[in-house]
C-alpha atoms as a PDB file:
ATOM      1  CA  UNK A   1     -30.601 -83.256   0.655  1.00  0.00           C
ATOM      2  CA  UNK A   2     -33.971 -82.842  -1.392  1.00  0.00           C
ATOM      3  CA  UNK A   3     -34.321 -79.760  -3.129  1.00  0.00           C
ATOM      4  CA  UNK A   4     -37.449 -77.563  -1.240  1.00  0.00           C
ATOM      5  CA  UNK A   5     -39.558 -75.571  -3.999  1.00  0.00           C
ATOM      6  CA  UNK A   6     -40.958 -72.610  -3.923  1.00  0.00           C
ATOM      7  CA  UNK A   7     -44.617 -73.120  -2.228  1.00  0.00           C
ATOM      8  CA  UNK A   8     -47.684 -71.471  -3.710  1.00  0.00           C
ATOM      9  CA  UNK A   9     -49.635 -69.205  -0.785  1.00  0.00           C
ATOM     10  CA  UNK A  10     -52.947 -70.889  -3.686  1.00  0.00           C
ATOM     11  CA  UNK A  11     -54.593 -73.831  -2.385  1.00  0.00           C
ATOM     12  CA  UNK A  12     -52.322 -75.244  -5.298  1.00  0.00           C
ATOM     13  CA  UNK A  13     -52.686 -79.429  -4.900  1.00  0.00           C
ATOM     14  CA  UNK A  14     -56.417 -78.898  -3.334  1.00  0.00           C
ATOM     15  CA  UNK A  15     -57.211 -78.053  -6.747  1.00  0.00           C
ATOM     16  CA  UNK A  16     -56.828 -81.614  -7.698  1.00  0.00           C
ATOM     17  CA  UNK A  17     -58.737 -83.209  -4.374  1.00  0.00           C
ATOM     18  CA  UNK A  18     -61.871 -80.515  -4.748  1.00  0.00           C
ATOM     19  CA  UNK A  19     -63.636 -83.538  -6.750  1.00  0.00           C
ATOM     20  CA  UNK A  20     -63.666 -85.465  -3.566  1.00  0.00           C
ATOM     21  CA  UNK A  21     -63.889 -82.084  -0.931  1.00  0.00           C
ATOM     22  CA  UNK A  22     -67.135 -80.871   0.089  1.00  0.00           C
ATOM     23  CA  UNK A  23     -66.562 -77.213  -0.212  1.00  0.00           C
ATOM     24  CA  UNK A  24     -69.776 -76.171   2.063  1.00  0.00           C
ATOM     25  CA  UNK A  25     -67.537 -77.724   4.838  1.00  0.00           C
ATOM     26  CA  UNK A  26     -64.727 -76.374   7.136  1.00  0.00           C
ATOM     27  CA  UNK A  27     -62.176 -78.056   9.153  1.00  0.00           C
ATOM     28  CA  UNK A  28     -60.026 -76.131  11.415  1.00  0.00           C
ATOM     29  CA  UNK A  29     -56.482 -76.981  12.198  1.00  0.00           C
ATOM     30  CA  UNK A  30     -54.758 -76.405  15.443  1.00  0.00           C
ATOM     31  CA  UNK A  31     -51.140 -76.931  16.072  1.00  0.00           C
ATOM     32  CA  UNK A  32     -50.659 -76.792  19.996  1.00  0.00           C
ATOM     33  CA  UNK A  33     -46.963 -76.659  19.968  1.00  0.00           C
ATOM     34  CA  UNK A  34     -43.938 -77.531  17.648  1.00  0.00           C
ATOM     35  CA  UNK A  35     -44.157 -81.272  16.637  1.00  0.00           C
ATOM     36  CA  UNK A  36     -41.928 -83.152  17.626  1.00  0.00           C
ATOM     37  CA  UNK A  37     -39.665 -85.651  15.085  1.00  0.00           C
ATOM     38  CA  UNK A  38     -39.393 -89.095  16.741  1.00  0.00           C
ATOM     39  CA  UNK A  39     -35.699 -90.463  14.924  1.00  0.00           C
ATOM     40  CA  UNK A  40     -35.305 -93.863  13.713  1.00  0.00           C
ATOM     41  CA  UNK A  41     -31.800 -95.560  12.842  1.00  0.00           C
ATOM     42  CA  UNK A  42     -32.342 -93.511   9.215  1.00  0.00           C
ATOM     43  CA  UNK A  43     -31.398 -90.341  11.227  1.00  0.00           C
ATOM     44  CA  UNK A  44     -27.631 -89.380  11.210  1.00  0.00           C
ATOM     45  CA  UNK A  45     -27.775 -87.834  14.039  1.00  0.00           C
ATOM     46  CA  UNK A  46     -25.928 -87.596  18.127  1.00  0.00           C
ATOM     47  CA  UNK A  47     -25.201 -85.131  20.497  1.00  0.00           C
ATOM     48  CA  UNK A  48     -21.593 -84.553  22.116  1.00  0.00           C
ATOM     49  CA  UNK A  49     -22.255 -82.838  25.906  1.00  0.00           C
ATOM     50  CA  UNK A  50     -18.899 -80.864  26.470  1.00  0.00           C
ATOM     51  CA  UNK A  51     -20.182 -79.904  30.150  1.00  0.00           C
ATOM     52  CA  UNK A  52     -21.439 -80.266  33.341  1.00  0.00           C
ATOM     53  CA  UNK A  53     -19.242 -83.545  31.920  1.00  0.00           C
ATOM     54  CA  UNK A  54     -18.159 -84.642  28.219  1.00  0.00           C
ATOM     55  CA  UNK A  55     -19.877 -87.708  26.578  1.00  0.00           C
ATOM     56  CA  UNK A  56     -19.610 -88.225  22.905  1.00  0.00           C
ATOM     57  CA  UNK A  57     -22.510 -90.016  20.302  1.00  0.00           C
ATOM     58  CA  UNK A  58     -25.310 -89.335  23.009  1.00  0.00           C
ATOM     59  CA  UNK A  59     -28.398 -90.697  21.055  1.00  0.00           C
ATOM     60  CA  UNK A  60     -31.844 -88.944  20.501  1.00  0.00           C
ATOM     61  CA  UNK A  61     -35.434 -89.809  20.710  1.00  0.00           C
ATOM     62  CA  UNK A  62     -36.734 -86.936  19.546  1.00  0.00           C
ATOM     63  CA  UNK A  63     -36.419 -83.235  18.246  1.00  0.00           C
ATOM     64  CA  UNK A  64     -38.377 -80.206  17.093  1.00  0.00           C
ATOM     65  CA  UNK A  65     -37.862 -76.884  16.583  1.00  0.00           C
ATOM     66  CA  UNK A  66     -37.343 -75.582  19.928  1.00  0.00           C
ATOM     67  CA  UNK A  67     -36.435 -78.947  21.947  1.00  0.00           C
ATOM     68  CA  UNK A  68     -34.656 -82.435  22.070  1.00  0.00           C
ATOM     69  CA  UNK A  69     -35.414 -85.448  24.058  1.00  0.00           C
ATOM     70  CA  UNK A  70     -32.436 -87.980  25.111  1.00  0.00           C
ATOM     71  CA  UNK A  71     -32.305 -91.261  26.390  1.00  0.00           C
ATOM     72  CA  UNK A  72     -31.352 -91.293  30.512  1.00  0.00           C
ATOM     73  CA  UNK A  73     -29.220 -94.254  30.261  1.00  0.00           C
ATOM     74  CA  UNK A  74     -27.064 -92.634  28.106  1.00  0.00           C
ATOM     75  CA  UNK A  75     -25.157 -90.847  30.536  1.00  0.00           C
ATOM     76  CA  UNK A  76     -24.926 -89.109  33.561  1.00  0.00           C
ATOM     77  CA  UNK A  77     -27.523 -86.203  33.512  1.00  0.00           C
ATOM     78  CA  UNK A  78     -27.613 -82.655  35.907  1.00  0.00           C
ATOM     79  CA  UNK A  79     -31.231 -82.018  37.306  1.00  0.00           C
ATOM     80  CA  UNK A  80     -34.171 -79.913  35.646  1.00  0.00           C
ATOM     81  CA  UNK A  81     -33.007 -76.640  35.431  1.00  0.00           C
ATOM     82  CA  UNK A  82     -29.671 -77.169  34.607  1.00  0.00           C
ATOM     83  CA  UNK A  83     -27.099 -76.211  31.255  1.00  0.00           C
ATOM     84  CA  UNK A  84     -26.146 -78.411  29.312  1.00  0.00           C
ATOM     85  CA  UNK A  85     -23.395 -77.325  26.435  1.00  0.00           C
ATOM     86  CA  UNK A  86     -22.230 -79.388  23.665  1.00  0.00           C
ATOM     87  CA  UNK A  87     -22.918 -79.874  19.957  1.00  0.00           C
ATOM     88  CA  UNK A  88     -25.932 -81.403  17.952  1.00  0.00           C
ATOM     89  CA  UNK A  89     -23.938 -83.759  14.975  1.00  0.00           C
ATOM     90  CA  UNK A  90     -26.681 -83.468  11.866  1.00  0.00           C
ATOM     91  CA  UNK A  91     -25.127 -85.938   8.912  1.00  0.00           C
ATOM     92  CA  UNK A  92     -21.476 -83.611   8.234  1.00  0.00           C
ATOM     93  CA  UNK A  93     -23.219 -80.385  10.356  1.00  0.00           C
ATOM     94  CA  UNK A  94     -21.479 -80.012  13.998  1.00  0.00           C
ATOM     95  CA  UNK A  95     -23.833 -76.985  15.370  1.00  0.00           C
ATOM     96  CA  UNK A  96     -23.232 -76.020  19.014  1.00  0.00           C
ATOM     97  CA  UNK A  97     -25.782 -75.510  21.379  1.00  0.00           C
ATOM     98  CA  UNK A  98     -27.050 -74.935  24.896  1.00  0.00           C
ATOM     99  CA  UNK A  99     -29.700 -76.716  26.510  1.00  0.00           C
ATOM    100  CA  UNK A 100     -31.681 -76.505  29.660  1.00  0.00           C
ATOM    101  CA  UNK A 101     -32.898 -79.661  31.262  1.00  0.00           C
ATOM    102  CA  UNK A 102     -37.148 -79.652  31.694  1.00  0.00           C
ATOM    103  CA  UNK A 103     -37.923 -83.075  32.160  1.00  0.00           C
ATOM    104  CA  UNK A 104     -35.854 -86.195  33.524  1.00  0.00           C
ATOM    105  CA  UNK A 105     -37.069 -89.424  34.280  1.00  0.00           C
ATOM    106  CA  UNK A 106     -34.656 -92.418  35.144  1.00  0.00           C
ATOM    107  CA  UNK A 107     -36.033 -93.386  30.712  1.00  0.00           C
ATOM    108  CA  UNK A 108     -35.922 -90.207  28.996  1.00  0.00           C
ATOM    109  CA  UNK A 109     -34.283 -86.608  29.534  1.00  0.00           C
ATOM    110  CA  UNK A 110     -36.027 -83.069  28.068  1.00  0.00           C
ATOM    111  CA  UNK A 111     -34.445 -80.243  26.844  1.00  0.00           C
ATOM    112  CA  UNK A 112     -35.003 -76.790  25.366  1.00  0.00           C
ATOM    113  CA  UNK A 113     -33.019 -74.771  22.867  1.00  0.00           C
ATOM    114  CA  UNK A 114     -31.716 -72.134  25.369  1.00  0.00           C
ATOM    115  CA  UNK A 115     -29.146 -70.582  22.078  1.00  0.00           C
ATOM    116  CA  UNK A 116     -30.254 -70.885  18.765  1.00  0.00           C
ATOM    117  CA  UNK A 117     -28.055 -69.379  15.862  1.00  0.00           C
ATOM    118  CA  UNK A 118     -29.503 -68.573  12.670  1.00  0.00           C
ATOM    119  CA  UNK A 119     -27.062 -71.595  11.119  1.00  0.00           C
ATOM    120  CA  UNK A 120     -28.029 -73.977  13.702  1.00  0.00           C
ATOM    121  CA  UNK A 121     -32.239 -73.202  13.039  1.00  0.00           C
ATOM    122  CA  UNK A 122     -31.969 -73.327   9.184  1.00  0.00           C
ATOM    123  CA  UNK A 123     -29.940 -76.566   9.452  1.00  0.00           C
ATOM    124  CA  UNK A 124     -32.428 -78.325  11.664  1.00  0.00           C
ATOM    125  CA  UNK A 125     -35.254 -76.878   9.354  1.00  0.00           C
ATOM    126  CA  UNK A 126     -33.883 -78.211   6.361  1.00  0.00           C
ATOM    127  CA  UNK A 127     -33.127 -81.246   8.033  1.00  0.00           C
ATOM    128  CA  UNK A 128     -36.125 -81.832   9.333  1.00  0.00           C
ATOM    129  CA  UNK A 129     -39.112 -80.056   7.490  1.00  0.00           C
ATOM    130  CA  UNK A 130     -40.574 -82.971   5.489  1.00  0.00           C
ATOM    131  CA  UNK A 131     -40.651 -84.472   9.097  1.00  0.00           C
ATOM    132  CA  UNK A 132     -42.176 -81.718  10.598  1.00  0.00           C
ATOM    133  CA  UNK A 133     -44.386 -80.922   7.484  1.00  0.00           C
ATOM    134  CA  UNK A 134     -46.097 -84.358   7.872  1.00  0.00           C
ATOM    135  CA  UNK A 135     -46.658 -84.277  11.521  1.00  0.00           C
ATOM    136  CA  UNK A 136     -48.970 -80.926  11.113  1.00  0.00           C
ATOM    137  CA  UNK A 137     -50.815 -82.881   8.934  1.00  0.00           C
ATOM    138  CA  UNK A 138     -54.748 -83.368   9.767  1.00  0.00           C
ATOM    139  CA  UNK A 139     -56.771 -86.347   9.034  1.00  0.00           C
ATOM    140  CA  UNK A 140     -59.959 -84.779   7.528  1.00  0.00           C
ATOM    141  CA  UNK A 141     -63.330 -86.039   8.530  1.00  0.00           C
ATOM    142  CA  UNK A 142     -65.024 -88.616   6.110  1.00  0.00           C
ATOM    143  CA  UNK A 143     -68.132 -86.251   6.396  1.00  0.00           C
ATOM    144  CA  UNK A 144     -66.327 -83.810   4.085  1.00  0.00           C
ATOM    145  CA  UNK A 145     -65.226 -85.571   1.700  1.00  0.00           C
ATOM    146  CA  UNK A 146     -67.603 -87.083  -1.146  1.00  0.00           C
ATOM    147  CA  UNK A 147     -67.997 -90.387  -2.463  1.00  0.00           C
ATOM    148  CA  UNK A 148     -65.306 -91.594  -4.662  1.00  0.00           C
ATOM    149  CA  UNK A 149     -66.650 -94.398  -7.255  1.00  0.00           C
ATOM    150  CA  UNK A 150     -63.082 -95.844  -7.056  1.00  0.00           C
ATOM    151  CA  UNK A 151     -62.956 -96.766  -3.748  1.00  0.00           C
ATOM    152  CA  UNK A 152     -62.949 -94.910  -0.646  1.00  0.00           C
ATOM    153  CA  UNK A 153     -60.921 -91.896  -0.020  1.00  0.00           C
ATOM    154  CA  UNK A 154     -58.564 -91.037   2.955  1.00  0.00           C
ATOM    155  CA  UNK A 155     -57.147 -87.008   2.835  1.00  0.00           C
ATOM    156  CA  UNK A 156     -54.634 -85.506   5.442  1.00  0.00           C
ATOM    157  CA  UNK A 157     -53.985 -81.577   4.762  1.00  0.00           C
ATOM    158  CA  UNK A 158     -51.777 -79.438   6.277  1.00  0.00           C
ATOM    159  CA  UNK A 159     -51.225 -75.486   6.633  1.00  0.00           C
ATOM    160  CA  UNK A 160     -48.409 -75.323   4.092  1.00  0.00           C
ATOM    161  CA  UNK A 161     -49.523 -76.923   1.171  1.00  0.00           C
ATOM    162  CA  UNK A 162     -48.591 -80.879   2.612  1.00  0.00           C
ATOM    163  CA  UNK A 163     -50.829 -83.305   1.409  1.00  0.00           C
ATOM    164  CA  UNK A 164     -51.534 -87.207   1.484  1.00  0.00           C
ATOM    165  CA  UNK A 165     -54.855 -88.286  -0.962  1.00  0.00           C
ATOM    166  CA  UNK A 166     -55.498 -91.991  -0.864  1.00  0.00           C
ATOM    167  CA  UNK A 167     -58.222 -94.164  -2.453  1.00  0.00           C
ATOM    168  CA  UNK A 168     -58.179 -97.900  -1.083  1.00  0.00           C
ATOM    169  CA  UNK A 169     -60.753-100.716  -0.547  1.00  0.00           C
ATOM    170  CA  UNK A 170     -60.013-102.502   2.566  1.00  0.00           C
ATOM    171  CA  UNK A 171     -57.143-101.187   3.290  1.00  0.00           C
ATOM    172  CA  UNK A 172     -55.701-101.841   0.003  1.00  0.00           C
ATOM    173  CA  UNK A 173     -54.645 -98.464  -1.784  1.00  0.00           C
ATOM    174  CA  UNK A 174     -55.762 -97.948  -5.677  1.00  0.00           C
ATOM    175  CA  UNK A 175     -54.096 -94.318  -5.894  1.00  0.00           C
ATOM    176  CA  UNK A 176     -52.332 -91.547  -3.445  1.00  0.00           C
ATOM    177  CA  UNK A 177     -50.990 -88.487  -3.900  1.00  0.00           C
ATOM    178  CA  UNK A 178     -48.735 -86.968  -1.803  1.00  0.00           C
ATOM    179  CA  UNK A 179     -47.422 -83.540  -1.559  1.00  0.00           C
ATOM    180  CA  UNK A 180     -44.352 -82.328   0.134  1.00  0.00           C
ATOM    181  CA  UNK A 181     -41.723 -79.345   0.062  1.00  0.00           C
ATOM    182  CA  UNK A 182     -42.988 -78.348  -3.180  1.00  0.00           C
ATOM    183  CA  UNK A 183     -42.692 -81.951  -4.493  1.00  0.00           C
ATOM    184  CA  UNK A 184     -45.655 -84.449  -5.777  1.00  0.00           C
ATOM    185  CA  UNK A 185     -45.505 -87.820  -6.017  1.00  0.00           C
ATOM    186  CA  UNK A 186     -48.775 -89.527  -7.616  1.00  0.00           C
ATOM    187  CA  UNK A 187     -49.440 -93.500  -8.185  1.00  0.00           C
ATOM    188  CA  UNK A 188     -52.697 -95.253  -9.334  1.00  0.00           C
ATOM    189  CA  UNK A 189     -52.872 -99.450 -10.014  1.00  0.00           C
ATOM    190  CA  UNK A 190     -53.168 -97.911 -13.782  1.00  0.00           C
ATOM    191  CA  UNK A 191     -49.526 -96.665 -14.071  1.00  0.00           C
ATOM    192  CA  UNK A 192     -46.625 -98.994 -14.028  1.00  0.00           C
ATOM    193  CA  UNK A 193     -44.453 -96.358 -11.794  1.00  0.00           C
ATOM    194  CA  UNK A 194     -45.113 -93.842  -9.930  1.00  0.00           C
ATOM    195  CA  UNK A 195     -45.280 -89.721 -11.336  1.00  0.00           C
ATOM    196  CA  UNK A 196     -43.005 -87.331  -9.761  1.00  0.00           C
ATOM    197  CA  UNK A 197     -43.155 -83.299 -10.191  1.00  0.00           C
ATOM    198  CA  UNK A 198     -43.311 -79.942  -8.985  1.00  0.00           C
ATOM    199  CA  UNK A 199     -45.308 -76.896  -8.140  1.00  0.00           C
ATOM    200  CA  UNK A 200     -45.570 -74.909 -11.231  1.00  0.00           C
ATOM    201  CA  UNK A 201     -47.082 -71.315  -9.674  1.00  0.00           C
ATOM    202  CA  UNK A 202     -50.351 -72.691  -8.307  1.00  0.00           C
ATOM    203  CA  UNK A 203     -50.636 -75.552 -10.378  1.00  0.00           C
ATOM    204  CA  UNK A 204     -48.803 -78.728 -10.306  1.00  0.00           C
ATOM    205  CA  UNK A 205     -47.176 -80.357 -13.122  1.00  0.00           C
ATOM    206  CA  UNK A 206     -46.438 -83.957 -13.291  1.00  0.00           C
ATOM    207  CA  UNK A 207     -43.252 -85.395 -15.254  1.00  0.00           C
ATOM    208  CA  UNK A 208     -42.819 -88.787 -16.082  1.00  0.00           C
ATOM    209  CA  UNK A 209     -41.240 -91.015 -13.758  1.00  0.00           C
ATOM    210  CA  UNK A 210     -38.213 -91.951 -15.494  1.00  0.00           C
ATOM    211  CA  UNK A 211     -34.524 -90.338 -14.553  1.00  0.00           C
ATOM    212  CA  UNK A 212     -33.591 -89.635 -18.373  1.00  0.00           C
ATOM    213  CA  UNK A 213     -36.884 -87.575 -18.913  1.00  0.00           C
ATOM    214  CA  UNK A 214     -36.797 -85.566 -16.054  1.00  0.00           C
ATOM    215  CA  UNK A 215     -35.618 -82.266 -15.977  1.00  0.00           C
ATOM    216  CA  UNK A 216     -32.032 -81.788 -15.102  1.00  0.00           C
ATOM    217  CA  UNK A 217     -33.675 -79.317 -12.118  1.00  0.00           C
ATOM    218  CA  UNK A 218     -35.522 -81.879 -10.778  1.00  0.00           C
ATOM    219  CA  UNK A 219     -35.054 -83.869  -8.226  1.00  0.00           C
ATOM    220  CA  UNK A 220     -33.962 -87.483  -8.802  1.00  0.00           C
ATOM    221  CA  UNK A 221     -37.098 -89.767  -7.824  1.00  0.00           C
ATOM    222  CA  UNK A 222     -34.345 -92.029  -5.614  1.00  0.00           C
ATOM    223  CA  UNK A 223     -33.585 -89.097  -3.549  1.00  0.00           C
ATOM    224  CA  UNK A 224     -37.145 -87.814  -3.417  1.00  0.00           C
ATOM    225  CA  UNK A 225     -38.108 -90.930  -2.282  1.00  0.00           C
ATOM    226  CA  UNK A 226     -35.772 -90.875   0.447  1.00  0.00           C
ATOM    227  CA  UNK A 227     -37.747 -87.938   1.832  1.00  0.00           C
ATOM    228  CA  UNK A 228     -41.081 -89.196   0.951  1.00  0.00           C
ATOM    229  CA  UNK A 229     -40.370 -92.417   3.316  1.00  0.00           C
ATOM    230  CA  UNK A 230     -39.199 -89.887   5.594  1.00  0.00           C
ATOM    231  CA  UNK A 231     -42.587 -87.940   5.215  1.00  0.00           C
ATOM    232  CA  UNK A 232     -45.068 -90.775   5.504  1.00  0.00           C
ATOM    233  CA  UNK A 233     -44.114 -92.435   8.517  1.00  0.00           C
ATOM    234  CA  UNK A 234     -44.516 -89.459  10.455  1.00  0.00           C
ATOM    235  CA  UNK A 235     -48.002 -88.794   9.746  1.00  0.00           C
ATOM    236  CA  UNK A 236     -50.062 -89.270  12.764  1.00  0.00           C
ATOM    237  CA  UNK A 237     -52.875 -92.026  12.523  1.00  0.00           C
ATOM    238  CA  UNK A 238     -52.011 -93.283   9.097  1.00  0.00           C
ATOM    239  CA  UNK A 239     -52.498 -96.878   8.835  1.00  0.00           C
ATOM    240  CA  UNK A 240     -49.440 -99.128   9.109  1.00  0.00           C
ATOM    241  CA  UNK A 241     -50.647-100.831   6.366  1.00  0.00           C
ATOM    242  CA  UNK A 242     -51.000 -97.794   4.294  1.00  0.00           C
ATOM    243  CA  UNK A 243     -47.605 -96.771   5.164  1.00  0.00           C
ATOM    244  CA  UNK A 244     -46.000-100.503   4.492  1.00  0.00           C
ATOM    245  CA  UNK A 245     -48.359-100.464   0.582  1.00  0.00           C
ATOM    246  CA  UNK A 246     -46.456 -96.723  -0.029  1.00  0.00           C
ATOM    247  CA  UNK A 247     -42.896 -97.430   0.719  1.00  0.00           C
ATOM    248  CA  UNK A 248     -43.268-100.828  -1.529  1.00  0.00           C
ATOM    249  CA  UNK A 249     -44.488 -98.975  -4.053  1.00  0.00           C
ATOM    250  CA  UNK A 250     -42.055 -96.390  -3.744  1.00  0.00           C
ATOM    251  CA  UNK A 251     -38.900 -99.138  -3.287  1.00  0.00           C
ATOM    252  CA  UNK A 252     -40.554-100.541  -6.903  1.00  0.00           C
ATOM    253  CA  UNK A 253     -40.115 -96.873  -8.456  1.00  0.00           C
ATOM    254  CA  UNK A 254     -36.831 -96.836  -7.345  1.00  0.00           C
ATOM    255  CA  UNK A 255     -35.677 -99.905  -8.653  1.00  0.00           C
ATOM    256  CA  UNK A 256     -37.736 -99.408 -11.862  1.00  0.00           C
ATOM    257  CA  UNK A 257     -35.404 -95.709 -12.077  1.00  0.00           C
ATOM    258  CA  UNK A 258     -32.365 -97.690 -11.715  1.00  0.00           C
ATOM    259  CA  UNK A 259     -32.866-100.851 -13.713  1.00  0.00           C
END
């Protein structure tokens, strides 16, 4: 699991993106209630129910902090307001729970953490947080940001110091920066791989991207990687094609790292 580091309370990255921030301007960001991860086949993770009946590997559409959706067909499921016990299977983590049905459809069932033990919430956290990190993000307005002779420049922010910079024309990205769990990654057309590093206080310092000259307390860029995929395809309104031009670029880091 990626190592999280230590997160300056500074504006740390924004440091970096003031060149292209108007700072006359203000955006507010409002989270209306916890996000909610939506799981692909990367996620190792299933729920066994032990009662009202017992049905092993029940899959999941979604979780967040305080609630998990299921799939109806799955099995046989008791009616809104109802217990359900079992235990939430996160990669070699068996945490038991109890849940209380909300929502059920004949498609999709919702439930509520009814008992949450202090293992069980900093599992799922850790688990989860460069998930959850990306889905606070914020697209920021175009009106306040500045012109960007490069090309034209895209900027989600978040409340925690989570950050995704991009400069593209048509759709095609020249540079991003992203910033997650105390981790940067940063790419321009200009490097040959991508630049991976830390938050140093309130600054951030970038290593170089190969394995052997990394710090032995850093993070291996194929692992960080794994969570930057993780981090970027749950960022609300980015571009597909944005998405697609980042993992490819991160895939070619990889390889480069392992070659």
């Amino acid at each position: 699991m990626i190592k999280r580091y230590p997160r300056s309370k500074k504006q740390g990255v924004l440091s970096f993106f003031s060149t292209f921030f108007d700072k006359n301007s203000k955006t507010d960001i409002v989270v209306r209630r916890p996000p909610r991860v939506h799981l692909g086949h990367l996620h190792s993770v299933s729920f066994d129910m032990e009662s009202p009946e017992r049905q092993s590997g029940i899959g999941l559409t979604n979780i967040s902090r305080t609630g998990i959706g299921f799939l109806a067909s799955h099995c046989q499921w008791p009616q809104p307001g109802s217990s359900v016990q079992g235990t939430l299977n996160i990669l070699n983590h068996k945490l038991p729970t109890t849940l209380r049905v909300v929502h059920l459809t004949s498609v999709v069932v919702g439930c509520h953490f009814t008992v949450i033990g202090q293992e069980f919430s900093e599992i799922l956290s850790s688990y989860f947080d460069a998930e959850l990190d990306a889905l606070r993000l914020v697209k920021v307005s175009p009106q306040y940001l500045k012109k960007c002779p490069a090309g034209t420049p895209v900027w989600y922010k978040g409340l925690d110091n989570s950050e995704l910079f991009i400069v593209h024309t048509d759709n095609r990205i020249h540079e991003f920066t992203m910033v997650f769990l105390g981790n940067t990654i940063h790419w321009s057309e200009h490097l040959e791989s991508a630049q991976y590093g830390v938050y140093q206080g309130s600054e951030v310092e970038l290593y170089s991207q190969t394995a052997t000259s990394l710090p032995s307390s850093i993070v291996q860029p194929s692992e960080i990687n794994i969570t930057a995929i993780k981090f970027i395809q749950n960022i609300k309104d980015l571009k597909r094609g944005f998405t697609d031009q980042i993992e490819k670029i991160l895939n070619i880091s990889s390889s480069a790292n392992l070659g």
